[in-house]
C-alpha atoms as a PDB file:
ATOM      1  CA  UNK A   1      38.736  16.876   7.188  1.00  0.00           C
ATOM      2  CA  UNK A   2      34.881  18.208   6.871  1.00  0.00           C
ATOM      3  CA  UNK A   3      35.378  16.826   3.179  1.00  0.00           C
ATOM      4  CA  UNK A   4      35.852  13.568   5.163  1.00  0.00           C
ATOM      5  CA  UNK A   5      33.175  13.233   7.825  1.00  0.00           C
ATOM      6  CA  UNK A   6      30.610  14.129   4.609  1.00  0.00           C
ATOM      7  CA  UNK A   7      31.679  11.119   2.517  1.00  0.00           C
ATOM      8  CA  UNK A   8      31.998   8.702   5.576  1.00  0.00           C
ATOM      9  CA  UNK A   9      28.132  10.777   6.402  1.00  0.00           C
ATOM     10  CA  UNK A  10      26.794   9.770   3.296  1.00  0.00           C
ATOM     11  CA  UNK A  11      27.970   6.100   3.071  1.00  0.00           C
ATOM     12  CA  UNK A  12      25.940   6.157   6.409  1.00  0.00           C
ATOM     13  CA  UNK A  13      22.945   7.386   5.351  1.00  0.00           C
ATOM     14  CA  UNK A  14      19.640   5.377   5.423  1.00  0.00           C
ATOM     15  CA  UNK A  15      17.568   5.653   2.178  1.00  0.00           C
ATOM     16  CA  UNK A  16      14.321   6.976   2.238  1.00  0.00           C
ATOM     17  CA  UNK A  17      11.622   3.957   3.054  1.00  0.00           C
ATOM     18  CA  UNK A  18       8.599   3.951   2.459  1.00  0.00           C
ATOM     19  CA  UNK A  19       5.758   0.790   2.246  1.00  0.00           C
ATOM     20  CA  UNK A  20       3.586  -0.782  -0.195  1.00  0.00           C
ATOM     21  CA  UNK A  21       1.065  -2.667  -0.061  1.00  0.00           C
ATOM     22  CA  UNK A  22       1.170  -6.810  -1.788  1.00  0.00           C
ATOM     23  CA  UNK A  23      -0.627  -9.848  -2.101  1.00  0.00           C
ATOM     24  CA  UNK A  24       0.319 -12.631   0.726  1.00  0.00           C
ATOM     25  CA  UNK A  25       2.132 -14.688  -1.728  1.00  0.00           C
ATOM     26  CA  UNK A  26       4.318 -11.951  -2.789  1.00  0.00           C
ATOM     27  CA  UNK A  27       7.466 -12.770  -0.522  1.00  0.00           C
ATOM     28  CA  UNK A  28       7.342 -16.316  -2.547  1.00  0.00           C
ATOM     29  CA  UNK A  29       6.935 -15.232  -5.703  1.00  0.00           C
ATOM     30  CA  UNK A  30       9.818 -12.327  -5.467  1.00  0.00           C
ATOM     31  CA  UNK A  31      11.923 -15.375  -4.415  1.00  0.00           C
ATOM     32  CA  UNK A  32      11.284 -17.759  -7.690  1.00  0.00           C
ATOM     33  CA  UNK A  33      11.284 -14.332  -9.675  1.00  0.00           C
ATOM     34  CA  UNK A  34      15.041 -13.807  -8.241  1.00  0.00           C
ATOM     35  CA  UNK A  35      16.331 -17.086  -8.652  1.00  0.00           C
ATOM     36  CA  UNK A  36      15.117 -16.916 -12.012  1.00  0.00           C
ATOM     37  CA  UNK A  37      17.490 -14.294 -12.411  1.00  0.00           C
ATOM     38  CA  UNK A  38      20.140 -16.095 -11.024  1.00  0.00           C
ATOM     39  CA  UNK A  39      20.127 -13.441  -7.437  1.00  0.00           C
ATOM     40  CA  UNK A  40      20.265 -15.758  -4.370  1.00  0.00           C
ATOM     41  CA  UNK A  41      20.530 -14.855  -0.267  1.00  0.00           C
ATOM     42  CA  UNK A  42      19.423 -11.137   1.232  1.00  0.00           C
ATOM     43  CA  UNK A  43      18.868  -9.912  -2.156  1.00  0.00           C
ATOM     44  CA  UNK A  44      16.231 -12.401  -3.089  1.00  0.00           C
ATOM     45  CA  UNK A  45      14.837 -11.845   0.240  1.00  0.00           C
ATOM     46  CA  UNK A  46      11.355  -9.481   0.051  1.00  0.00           C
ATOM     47  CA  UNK A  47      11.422  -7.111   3.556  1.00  0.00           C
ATOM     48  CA  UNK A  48       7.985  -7.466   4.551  1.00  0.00           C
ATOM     49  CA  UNK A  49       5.286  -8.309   7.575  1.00  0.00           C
ATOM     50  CA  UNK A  50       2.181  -9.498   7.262  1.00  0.00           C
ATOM     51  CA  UNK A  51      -0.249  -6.843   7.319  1.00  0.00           C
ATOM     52  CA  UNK A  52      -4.247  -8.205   7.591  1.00  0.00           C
ATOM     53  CA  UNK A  53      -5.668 -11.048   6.043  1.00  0.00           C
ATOM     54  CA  UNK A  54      -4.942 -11.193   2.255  1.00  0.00           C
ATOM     55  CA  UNK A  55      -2.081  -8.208   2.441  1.00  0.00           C
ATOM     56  CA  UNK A  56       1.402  -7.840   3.268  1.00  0.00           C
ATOM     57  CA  UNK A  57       3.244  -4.926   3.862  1.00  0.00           C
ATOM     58  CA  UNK A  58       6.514  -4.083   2.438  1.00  0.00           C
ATOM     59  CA  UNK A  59       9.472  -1.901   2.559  1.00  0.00           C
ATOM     60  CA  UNK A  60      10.262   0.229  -0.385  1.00  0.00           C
ATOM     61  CA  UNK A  61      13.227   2.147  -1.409  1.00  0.00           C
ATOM     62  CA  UNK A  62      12.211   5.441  -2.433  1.00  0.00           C
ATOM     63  CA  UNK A  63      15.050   6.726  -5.350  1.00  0.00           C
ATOM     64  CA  UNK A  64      14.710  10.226  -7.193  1.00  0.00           C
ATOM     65  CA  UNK A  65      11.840   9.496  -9.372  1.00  0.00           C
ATOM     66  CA  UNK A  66      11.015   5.607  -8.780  1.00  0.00           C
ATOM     67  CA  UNK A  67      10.903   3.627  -6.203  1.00  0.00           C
ATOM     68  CA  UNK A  68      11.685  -0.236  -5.843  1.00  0.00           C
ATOM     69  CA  UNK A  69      10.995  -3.034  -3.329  1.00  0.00           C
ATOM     70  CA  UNK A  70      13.377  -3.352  -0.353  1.00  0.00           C
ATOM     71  CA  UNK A  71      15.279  -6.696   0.563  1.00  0.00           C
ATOM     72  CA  UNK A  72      17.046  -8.044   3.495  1.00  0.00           C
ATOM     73  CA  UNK A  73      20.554  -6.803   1.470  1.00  0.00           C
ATOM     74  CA  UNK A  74      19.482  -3.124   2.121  1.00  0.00           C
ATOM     75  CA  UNK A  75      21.406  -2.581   4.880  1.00  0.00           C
ATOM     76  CA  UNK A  76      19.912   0.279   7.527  1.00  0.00           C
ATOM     77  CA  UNK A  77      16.550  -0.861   6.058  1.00  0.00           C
ATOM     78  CA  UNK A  78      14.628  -1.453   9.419  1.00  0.00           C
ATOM     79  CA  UNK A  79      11.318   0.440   9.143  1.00  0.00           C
ATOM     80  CA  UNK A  80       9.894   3.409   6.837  1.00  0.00           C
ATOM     81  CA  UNK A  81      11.405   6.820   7.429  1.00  0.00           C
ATOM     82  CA  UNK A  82       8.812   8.163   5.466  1.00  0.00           C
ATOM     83  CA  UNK A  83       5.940   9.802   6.943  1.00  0.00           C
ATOM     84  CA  UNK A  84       2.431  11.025   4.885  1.00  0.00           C
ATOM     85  CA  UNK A  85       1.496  14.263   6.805  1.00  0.00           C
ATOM     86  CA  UNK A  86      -2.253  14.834   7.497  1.00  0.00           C
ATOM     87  CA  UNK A  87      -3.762  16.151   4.756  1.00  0.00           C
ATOM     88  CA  UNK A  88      -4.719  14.839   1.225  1.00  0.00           C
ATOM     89  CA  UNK A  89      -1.485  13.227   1.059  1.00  0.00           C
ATOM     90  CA  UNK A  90      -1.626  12.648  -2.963  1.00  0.00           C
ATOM     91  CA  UNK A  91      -5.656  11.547  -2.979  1.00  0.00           C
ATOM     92  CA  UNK A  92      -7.974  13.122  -5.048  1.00  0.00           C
ATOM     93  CA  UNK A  93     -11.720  13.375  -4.470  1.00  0.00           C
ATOM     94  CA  UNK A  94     -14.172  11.763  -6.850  1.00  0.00           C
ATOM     95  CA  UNK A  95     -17.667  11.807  -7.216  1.00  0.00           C
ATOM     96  CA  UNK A  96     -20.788   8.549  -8.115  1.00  0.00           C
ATOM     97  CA  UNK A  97     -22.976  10.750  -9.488  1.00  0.00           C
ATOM     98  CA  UNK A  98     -26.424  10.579  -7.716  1.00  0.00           C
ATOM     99  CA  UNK A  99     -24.502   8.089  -4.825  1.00  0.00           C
ATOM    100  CA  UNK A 100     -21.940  10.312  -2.971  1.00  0.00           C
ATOM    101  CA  UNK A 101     -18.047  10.807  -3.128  1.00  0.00           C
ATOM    102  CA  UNK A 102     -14.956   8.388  -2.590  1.00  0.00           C
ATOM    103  CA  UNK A 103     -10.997   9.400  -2.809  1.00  0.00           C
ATOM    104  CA  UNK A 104      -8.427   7.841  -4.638  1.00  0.00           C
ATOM    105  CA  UNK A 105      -4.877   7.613  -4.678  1.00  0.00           C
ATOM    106  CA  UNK A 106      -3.150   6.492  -8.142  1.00  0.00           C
ATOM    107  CA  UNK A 107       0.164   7.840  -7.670  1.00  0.00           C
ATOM    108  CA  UNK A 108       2.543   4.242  -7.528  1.00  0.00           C
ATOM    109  CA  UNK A 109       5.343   6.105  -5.446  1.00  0.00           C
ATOM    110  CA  UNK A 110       6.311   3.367  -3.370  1.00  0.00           C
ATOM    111  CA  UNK A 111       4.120   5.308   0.025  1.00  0.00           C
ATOM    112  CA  UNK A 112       0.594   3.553  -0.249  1.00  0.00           C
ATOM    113  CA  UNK A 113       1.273   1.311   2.521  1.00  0.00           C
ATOM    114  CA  UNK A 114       2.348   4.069   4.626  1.00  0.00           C
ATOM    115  CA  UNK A 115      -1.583   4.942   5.111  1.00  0.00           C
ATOM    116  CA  UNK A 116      -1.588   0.809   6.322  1.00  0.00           C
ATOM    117  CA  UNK A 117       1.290   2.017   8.977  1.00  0.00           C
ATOM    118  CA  UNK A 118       0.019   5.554   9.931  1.00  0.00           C
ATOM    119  CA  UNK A 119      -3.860   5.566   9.385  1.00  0.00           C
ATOM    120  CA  UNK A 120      -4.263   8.477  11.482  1.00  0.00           C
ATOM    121  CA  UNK A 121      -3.251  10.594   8.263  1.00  0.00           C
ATOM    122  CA  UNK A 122      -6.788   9.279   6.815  1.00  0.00           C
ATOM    123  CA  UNK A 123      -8.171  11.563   9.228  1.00  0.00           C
ATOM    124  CA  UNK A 124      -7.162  14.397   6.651  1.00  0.00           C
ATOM    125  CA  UNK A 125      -9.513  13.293   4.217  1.00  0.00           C
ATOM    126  CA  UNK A 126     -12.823  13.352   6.656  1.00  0.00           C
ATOM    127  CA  UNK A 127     -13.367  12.751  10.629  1.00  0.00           C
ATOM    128  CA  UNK A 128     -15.701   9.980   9.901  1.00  0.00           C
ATOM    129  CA  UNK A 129     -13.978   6.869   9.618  1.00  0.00           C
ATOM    130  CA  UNK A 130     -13.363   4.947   6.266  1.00  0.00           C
ATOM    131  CA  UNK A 131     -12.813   2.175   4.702  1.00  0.00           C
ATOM    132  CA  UNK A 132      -9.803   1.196   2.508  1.00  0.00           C
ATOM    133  CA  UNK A 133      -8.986  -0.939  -0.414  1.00  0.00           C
ATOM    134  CA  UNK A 134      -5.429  -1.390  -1.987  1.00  0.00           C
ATOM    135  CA  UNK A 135      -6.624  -3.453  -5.097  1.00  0.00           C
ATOM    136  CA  UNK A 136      -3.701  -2.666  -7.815  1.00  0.00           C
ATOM    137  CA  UNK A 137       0.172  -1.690  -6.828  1.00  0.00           C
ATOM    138  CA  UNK A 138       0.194   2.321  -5.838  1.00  0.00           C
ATOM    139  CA  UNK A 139      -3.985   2.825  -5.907  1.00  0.00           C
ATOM    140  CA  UNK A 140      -5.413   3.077  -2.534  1.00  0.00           C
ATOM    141  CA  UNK A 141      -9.325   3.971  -2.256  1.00  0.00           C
ATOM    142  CA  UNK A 142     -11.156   5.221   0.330  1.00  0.00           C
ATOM    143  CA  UNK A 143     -14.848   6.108   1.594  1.00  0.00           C
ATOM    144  CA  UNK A 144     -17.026   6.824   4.202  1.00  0.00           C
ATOM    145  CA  UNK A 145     -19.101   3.242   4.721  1.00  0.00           C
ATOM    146  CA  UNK A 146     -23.410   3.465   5.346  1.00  0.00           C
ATOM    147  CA  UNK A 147     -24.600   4.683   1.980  1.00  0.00           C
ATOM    148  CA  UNK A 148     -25.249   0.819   0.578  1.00  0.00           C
ATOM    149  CA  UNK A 149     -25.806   1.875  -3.374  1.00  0.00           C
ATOM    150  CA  UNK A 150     -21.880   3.646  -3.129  1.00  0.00           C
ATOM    151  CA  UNK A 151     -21.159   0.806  -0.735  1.00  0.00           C
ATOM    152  CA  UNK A 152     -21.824  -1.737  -3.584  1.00  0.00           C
ATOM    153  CA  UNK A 153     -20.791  -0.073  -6.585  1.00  0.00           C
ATOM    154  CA  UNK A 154     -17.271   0.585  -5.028  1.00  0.00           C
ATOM    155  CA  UNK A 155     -16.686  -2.735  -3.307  1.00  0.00           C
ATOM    156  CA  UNK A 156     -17.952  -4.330  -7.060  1.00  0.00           C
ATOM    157  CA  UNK A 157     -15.465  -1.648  -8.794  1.00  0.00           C
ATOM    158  CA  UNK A 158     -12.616  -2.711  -6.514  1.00  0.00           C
ATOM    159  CA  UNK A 159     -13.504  -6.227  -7.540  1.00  0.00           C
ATOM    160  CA  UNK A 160     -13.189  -5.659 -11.423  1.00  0.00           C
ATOM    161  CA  UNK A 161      -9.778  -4.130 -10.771  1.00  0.00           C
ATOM    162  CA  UNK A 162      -8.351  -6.583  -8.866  1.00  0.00           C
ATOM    163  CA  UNK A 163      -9.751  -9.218 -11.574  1.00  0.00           C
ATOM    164  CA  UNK A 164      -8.608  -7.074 -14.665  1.00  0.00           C
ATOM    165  CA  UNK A 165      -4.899  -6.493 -13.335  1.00  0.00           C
ATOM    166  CA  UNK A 166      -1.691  -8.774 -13.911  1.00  0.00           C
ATOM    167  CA  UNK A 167      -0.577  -7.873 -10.533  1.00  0.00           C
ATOM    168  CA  UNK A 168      -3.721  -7.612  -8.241  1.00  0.00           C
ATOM    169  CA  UNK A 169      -3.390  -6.960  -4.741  1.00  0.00           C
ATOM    170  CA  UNK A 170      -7.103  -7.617  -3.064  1.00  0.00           C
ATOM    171  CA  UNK A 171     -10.334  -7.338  -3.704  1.00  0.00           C
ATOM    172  CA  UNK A 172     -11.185  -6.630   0.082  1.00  0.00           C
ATOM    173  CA  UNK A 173     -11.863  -3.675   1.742  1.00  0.00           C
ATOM    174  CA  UNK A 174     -10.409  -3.021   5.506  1.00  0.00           C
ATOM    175  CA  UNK A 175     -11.135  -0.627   7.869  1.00  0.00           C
ATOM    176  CA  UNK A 176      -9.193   0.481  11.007  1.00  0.00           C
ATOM    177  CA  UNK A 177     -10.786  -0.161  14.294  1.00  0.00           C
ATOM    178  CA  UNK A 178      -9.276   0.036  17.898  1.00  0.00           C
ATOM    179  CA  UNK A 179      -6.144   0.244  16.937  1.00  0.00           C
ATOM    180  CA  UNK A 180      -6.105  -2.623  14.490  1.00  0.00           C
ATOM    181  CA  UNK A 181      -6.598  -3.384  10.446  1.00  0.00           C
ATOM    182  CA  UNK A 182      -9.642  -5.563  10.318  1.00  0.00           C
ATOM    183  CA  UNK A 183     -11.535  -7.098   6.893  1.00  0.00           C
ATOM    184  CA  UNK A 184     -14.595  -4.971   6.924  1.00  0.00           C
ATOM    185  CA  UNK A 185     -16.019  -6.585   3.484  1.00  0.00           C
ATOM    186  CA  UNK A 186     -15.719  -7.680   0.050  1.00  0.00           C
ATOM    187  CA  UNK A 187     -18.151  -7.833  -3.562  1.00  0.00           C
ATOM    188  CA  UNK A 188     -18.793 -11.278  -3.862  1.00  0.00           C
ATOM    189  CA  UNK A 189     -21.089 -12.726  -7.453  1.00  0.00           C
ATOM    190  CA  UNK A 190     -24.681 -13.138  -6.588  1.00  0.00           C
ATOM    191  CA  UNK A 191     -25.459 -17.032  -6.509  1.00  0.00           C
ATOM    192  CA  UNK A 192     -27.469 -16.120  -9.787  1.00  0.00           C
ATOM    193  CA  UNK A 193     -24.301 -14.766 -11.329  1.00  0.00           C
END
């Protein structure tokens, strides 16, 4: 009978969710990629909300050592169950030589958008606030803003990824402010340029 109530248990059980980060037009474009491949209904159906201008967040199915993007067929797929603790939570501290220091995340494990969801956990990688780009799937990078020379190179180097990938995300950079995501900048070209 135990033997029972486990299987019935684990037919049950909710996968582990967690959130990315994509482009606006990503909903669309996982729909034409679908019906491409001949899937139709929930399955071609991206699970995600807007998140700020340019970005939308989206479920993720985390699986032993991959992850892959959740649709309305997931059933029990309402929200992430993951949760990034406070800490370092996979970044990595980096330095601009003579500028100041910057952390990056660059592990693709279907969690960067958690940090869009729970930005307290940023906390764990300073007090001061920061600012955040997601400019390539699974990178997230992070600084303290006021130093304009790191300011600059960052936002430029967030810029050159974003226009060097096949699947950029944005070249913006947001920062979280009374309780909401807000566009705090973006590296334009100089008029001259």
């Amino acid at each position: 009978m135990i033997g029972l109530w486990l299987a019935v248990g684990l037919a049950w059980a909710v996968p582990a969710v967690g959130a990315v980060i994509e482009p606006d037009d990503v909903v669309a474009q996982y729909r034409l990629h679908s019906q491409e491949k001949g899937v139709s209904g929930p399955g071609s159906e991206l699970l995600c909300k807007p998140g700020v201008e340019g970005i939308q967040v989206c479920a993720s199915v985390i699986e032993k050592n991959a992850w892959r993007y959740a649709t309305l067929a997931d059933e029990g797929v309402v929200r992430p169950t993951e949760e990034l603790l406070r800490g370092v939570n996979g970044f990595t501290k980096k330095e601009v030589k003579d500028m100041g220091s910057y952390w990056a995340r660059e592990l693709d494990d279907g969690r960067e958008g958690l940090i869009f969801v729970q930005p307290e956990v940023l906390k764990g990688l300073t007090p001061s606030d920061v600012v955040v780009a997601w400019p390539v799937p699974g990178v997230v990078i992070a600084w303290v803003p006021g130093n304009p020379s790191l300011d600059q190179v960052l936002s430029v180097g967030v810029k050159q990824m974003v226009e060097a990938a096949n699947h950029p995300i944005s070249a913006k950079i947001y920062r979280y402010v009374e309780d909401t995501w807000r566009v705090w900048g973006e590296a334009k070209k100089s008029p001259s340029e």
